[in-house]
Protein backbone atom coordinates (compact mmCIF):
# COMPACT_ATOMS: atom_id res chain seq x y z
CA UNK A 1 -12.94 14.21 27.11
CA UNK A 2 -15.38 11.97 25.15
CA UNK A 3 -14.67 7.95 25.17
CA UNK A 4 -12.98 6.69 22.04
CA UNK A 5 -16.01 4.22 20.60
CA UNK A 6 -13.80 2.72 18.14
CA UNK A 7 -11.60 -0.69 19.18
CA UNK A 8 -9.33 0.02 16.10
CA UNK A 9 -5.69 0.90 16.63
CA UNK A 10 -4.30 3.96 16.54
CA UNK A 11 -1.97 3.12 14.23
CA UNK A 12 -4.05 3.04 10.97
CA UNK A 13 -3.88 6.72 11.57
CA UNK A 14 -6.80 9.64 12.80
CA UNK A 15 -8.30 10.38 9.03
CA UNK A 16 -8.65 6.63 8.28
CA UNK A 17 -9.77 5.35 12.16
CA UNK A 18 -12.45 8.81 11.74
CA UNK A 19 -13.38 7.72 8.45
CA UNK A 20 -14.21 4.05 9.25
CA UNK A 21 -15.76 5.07 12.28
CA UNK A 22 -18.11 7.23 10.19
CA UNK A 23 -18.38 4.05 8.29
CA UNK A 24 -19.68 2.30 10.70
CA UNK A 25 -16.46 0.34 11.58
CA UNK A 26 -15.46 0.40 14.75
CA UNK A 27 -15.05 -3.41 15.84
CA UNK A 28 -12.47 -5.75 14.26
CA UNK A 29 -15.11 -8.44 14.01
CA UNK A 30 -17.08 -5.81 11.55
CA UNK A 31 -14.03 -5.99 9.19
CA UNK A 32 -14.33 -9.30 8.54
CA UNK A 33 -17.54 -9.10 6.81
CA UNK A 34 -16.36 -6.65 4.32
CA UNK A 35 -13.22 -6.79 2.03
CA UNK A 36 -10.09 -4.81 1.86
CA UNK A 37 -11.14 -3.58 -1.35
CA UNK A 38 -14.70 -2.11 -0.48
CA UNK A 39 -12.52 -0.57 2.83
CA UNK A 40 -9.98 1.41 0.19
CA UNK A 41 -13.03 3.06 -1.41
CA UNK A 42 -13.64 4.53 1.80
CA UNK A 43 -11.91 7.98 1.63
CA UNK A 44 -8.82 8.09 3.83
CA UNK A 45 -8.27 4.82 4.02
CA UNK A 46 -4.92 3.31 2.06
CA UNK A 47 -2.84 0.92 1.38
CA UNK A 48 -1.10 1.56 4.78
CA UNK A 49 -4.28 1.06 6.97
CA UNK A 50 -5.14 -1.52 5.08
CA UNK A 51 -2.01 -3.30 5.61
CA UNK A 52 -1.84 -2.71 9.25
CA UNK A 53 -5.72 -4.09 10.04
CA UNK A 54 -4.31 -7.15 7.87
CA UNK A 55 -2.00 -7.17 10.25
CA UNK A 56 -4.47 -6.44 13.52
CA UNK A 57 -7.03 -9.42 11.68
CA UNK A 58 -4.54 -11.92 11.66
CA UNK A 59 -3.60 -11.59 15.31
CA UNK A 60 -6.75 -12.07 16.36
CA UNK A 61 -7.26 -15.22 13.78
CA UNK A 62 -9.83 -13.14 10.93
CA UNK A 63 -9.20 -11.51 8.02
CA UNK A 64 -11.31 -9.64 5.52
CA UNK A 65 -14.20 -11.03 3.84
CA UNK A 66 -12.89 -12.14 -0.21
């Protein structure tokens, strides 16, 4: 079994965690530099994802970059 390299929850889903991961996104502190809107041009990731790594951001005290 290979090691998950991605900190971002499960519960965005496997399409959207695989596609950010592809992305280049695997760190909450990475999604802070970019906004929700470049994020939802990324294929597989919605308005659910997006919602929930709002969600995920705030807890830790970020958000996405404006």
């Amino acid at each position: 079994m290979t090691e998950d390299p991605s900190e971002l929850t499960p519960r965005i889903g496997k399409v959207a965690r695989r596609e950010l991961t592809a992305h280049g996104y695997t760190r909450y502190r990475q999604l802070s530099a970019v906004s929700a809107r470049e994020l939802r041009a990324i294929h597989g990731v919605g308005p659910e994802a997006i919602r929930i790594l709002t969600e995920e951001l705030a807890a830790r005290g970020s958000g996405f970059a404006d």
